[in-house]
PDB file of N, CA and C in Angstrom:
ATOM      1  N   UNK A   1      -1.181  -8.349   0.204  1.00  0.00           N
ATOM      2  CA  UNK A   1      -0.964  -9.113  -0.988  1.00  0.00           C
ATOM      3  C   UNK A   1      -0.971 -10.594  -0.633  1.00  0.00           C
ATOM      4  N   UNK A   2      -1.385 -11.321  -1.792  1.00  0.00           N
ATOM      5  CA  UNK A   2      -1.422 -12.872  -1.541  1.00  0.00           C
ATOM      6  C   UNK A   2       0.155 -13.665  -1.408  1.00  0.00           C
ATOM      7  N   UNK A   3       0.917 -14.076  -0.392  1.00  0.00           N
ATOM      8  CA  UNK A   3       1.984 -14.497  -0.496  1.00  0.00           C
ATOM      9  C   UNK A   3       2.220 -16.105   0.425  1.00  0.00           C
ATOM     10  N   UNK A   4       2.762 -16.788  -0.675  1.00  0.00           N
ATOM     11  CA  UNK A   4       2.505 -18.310  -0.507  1.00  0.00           C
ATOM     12  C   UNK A   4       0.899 -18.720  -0.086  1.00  0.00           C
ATOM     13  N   UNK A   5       0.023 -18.156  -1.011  1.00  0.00           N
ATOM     14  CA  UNK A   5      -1.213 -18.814  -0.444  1.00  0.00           C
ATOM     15  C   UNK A   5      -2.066 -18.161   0.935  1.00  0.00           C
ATOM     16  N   UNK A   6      -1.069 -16.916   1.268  1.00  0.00           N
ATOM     17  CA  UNK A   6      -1.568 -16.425   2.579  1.00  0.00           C
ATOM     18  C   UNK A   6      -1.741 -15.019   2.140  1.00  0.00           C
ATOM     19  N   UNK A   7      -2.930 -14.164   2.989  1.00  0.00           N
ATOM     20  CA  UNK A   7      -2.783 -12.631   2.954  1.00  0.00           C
ATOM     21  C   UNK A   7      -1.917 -11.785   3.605  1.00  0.00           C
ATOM     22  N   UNK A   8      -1.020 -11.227   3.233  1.00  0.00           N
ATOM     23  CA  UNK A   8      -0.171 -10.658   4.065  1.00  0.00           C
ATOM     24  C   UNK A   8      -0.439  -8.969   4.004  1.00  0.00           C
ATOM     25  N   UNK A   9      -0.462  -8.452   5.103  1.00  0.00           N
ATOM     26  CA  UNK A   9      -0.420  -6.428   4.965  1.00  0.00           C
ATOM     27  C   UNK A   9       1.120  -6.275   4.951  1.00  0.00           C
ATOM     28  N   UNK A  10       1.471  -5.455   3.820  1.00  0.00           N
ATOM     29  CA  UNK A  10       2.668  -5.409   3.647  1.00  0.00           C
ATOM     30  C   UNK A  10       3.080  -3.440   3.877  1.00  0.00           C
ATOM     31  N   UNK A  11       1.508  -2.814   3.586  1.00  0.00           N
ATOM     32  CA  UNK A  11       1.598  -1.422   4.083  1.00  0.00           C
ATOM     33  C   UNK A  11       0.149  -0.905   4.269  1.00  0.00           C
ATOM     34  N   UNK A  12       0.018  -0.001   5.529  1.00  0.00           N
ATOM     35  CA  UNK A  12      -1.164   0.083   6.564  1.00  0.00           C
ATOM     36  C   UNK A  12      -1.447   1.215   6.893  1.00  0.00           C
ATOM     37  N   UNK A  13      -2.702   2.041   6.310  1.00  0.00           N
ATOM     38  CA  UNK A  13      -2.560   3.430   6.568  1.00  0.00           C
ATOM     39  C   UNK A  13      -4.263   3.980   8.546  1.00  0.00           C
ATOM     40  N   UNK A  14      -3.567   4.483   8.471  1.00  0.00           N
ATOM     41  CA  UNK A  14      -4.395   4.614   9.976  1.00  0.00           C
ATOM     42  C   UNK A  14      -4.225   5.454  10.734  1.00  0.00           C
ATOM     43  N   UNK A  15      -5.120   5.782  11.279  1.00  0.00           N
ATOM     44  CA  UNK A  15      -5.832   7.212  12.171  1.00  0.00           C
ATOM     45  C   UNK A  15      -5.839   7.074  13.380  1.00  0.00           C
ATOM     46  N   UNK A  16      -5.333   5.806  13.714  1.00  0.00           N
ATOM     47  CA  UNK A  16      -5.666   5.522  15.481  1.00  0.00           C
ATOM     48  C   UNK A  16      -4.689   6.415  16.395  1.00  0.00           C
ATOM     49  N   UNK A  17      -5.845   7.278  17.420  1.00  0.00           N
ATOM     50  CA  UNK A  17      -5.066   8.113  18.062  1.00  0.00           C
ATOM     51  C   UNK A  17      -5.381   9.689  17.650  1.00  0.00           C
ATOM     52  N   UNK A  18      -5.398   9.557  16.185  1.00  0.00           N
ATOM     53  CA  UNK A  18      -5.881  10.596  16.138  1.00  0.00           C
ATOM     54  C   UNK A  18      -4.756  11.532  15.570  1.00  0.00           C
ATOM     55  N   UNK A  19      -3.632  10.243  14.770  1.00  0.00           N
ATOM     56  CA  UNK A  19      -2.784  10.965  14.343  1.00  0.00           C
ATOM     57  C   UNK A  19      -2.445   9.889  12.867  1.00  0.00           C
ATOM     58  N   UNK A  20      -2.808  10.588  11.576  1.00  0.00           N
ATOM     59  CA  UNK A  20      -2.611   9.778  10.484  1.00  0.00           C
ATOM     60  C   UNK A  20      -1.369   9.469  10.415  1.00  0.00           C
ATOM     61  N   UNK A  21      -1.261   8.065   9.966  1.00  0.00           N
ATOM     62  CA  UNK A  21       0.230   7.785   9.718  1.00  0.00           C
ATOM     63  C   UNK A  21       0.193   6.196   8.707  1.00  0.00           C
ATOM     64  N   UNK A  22       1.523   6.295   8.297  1.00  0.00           N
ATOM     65  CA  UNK A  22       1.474   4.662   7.597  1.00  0.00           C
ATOM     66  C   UNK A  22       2.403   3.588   8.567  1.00  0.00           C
ATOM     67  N   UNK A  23       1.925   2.211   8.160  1.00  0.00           N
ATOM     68  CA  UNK A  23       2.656   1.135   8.941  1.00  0.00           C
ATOM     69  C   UNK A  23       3.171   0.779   7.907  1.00  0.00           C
ATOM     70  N   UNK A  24       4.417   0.204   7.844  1.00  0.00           N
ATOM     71  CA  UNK A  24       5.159  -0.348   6.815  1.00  0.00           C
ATOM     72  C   UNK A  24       5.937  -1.557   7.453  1.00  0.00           C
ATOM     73  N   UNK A  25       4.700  -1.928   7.033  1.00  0.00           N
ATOM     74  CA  UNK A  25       5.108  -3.663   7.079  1.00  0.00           C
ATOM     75  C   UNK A  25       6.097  -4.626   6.903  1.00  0.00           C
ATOM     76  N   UNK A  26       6.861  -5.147   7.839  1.00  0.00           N
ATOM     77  CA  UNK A  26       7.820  -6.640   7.106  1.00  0.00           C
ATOM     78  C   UNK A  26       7.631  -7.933   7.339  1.00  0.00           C
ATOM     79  N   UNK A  27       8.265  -8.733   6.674  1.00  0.00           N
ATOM     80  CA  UNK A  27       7.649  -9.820   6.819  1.00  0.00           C
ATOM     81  C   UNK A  27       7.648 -10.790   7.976  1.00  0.00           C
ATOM     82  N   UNK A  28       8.582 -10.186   8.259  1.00  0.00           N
ATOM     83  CA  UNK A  28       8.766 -10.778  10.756  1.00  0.00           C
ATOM     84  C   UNK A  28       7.653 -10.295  11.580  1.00  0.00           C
ATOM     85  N   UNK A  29       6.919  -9.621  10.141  1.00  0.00           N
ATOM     86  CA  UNK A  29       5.868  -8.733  11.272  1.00  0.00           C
ATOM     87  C   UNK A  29       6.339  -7.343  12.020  1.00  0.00           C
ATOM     88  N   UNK A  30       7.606  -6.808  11.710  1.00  0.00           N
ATOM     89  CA  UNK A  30       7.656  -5.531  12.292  1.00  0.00           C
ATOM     90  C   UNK A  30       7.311  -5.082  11.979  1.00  0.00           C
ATOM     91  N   UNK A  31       6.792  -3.483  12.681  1.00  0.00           N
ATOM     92  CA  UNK A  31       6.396  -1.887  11.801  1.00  0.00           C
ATOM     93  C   UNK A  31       7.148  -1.124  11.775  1.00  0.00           C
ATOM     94  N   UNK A  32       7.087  -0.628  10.912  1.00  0.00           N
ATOM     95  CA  UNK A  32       7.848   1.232  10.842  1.00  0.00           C
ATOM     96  C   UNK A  32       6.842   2.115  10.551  1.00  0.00           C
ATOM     97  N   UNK A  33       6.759   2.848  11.735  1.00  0.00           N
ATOM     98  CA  UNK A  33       5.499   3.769  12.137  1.00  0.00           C
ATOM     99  C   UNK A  33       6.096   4.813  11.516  1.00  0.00           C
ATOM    100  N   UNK A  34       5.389   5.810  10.163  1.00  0.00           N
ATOM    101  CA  UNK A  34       5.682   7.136   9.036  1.00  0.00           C
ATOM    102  C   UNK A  34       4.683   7.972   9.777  1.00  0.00           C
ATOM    103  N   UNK A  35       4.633   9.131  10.521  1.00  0.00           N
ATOM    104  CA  UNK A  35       3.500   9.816  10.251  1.00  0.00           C
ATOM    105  C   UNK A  35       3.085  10.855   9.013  1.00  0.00           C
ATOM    106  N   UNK A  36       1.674  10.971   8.582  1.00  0.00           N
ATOM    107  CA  UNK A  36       1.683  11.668   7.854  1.00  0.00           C
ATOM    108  C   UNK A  36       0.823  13.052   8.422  1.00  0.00           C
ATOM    109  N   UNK A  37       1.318  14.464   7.730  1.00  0.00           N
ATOM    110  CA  UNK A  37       1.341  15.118   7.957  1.00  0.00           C
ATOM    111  C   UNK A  37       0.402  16.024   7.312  1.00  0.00           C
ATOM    112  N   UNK A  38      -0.933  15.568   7.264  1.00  0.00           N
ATOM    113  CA  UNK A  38      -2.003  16.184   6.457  1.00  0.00           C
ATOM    114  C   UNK A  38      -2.922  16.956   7.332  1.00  0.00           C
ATOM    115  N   UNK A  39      -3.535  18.246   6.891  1.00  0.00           N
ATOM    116  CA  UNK A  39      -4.608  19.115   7.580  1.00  0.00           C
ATOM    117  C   UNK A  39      -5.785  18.183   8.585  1.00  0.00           C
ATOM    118  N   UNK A  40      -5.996  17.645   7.704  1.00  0.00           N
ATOM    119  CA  UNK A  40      -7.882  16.683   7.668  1.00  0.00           C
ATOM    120  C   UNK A  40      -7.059  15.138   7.582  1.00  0.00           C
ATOM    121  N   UNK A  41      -8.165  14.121   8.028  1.00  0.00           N
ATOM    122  CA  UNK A  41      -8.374  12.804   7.673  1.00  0.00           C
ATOM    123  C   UNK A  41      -8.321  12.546   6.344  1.00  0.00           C
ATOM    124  N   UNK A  42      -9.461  13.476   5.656  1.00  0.00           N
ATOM    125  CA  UNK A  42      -9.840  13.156   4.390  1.00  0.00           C
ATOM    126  C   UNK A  42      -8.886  13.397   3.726  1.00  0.00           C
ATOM    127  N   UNK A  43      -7.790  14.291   3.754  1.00  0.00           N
ATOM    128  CA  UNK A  43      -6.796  14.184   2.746  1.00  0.00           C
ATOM    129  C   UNK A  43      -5.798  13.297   2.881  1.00  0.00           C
ATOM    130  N   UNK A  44      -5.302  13.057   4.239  1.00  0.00           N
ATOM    131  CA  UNK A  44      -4.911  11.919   4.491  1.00  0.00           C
ATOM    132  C   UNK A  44      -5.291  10.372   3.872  1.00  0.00           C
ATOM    133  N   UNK A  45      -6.614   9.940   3.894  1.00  0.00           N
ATOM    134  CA  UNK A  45      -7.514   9.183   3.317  1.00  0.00           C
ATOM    135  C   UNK A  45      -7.033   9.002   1.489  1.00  0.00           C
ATOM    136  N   UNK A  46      -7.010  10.164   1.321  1.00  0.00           N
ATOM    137  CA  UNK A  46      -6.701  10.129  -0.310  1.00  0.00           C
ATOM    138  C   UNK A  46      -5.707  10.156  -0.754  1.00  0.00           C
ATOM    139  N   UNK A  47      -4.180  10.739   0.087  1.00  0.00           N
ATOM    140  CA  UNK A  47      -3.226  10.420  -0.114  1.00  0.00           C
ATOM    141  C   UNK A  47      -3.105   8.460  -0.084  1.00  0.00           C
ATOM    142  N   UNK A  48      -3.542   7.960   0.563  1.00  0.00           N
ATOM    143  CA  UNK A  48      -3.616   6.760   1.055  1.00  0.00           C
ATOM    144  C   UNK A  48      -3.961   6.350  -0.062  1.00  0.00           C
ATOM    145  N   UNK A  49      -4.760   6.206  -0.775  1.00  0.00           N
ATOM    146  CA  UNK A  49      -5.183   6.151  -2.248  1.00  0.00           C
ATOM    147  C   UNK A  49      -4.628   5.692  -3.101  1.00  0.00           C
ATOM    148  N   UNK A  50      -4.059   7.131  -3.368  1.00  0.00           N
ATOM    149  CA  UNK A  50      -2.965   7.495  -4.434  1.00  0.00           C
ATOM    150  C   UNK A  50      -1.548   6.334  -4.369  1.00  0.00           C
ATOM    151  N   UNK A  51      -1.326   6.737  -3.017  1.00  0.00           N
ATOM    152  CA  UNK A  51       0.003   5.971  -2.855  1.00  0.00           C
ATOM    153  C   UNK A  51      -0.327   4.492  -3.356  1.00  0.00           C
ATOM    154  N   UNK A  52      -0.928   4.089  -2.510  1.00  0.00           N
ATOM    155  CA  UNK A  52      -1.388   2.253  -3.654  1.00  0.00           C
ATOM    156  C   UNK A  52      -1.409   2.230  -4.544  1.00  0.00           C
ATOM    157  N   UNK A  53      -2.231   2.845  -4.987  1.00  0.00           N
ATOM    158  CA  UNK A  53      -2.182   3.077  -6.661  1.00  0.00           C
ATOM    159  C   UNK A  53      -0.750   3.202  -7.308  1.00  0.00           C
ATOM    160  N   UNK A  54      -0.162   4.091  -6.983  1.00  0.00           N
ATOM    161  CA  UNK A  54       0.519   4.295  -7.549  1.00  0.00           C
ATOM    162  C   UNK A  54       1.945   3.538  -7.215  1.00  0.00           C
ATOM    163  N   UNK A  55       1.918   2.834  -6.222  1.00  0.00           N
ATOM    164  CA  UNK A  55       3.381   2.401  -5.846  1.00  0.00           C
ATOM    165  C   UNK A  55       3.058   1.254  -4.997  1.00  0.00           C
ATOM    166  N   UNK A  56       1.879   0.608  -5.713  1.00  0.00           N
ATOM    167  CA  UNK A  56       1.842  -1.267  -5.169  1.00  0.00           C
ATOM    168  C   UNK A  56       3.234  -1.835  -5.606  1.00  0.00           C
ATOM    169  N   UNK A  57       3.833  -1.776  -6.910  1.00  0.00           N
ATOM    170  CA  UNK A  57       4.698  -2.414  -7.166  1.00  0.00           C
ATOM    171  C   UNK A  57       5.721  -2.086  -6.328  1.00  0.00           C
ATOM    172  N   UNK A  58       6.151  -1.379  -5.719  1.00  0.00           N
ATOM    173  CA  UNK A  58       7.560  -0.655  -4.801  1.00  0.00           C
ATOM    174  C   UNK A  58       7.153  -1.180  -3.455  1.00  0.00           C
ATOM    175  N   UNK A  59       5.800  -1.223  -3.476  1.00  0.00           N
ATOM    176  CA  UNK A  59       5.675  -1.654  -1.479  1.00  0.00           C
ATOM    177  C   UNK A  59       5.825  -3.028  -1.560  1.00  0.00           C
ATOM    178  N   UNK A  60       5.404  -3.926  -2.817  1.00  0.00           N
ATOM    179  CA  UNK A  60       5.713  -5.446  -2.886  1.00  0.00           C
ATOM    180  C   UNK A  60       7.395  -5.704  -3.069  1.00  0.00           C
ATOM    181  N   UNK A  61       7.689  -5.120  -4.112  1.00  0.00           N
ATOM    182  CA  UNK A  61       9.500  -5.141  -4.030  1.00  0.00           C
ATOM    183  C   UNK A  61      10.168  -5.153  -2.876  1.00  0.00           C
ATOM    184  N   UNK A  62       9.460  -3.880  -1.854  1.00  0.00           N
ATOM    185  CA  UNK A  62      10.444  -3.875  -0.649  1.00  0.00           C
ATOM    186  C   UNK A  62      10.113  -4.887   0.209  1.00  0.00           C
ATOM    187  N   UNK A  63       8.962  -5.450   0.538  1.00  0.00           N
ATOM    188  CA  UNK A  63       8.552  -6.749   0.917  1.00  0.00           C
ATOM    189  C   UNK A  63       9.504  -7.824   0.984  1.00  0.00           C
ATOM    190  N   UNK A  64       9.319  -8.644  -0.211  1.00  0.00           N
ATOM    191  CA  UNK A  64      10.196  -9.479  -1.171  1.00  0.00           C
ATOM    192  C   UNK A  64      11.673  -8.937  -0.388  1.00  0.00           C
ATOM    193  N   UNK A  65      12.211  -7.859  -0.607  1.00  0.00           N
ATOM    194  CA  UNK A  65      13.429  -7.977  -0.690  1.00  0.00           C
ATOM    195  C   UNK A  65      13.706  -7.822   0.991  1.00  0.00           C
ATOM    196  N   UNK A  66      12.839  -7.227   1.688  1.00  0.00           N
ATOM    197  CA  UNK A  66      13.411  -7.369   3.150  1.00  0.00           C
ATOM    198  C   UNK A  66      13.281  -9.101   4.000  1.00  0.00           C
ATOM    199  N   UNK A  67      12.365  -9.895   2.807  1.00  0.00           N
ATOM    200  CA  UNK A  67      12.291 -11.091   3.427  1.00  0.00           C
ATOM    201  C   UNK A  67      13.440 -12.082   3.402  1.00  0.00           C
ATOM    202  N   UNK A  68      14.418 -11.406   2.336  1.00  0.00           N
ATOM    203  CA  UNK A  68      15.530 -11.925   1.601  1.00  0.00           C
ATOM    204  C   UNK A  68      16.632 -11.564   2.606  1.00  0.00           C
ATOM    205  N   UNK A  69      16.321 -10.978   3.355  1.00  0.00           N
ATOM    206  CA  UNK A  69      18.017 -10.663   4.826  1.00  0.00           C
ATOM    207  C   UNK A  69      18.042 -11.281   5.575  1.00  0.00           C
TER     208      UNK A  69
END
């Protein structure tokens, strides 16, 4: 997301390794490594999807509010 004029990844979905999982981003730059637990890539891939879709507003909230501690 665009924040102060800059691009920031605030949540990061990825296969490296060979094991799907999400990065959940803060704004110090830490991760919190989720794995996800799907058959295939491809469903993995589309869960990945969905979740944006459906819960940009909740991954920006938690953003925002972890920058606030």
């Amino acid at each position: 997301m665009l924040v102060k004029g800059k691009w920031a990844a605030v949540v990061r979905y990825d296969t490296a390794h060979g094991q799907p999982h999400t990065d959940v981003i803060s704004p110090d730059g830490t991760k919190e490594k989720r794995l996800l637990h799907f058959p295939n890539f491809s469903d993995a891939f589309s869960y990945a999807q969905e979740d944006v879709k459906a819960n940009w507003e909740r991954h920006r909230e938690r953003y925002f509010l972890e920058g606030k501690k």
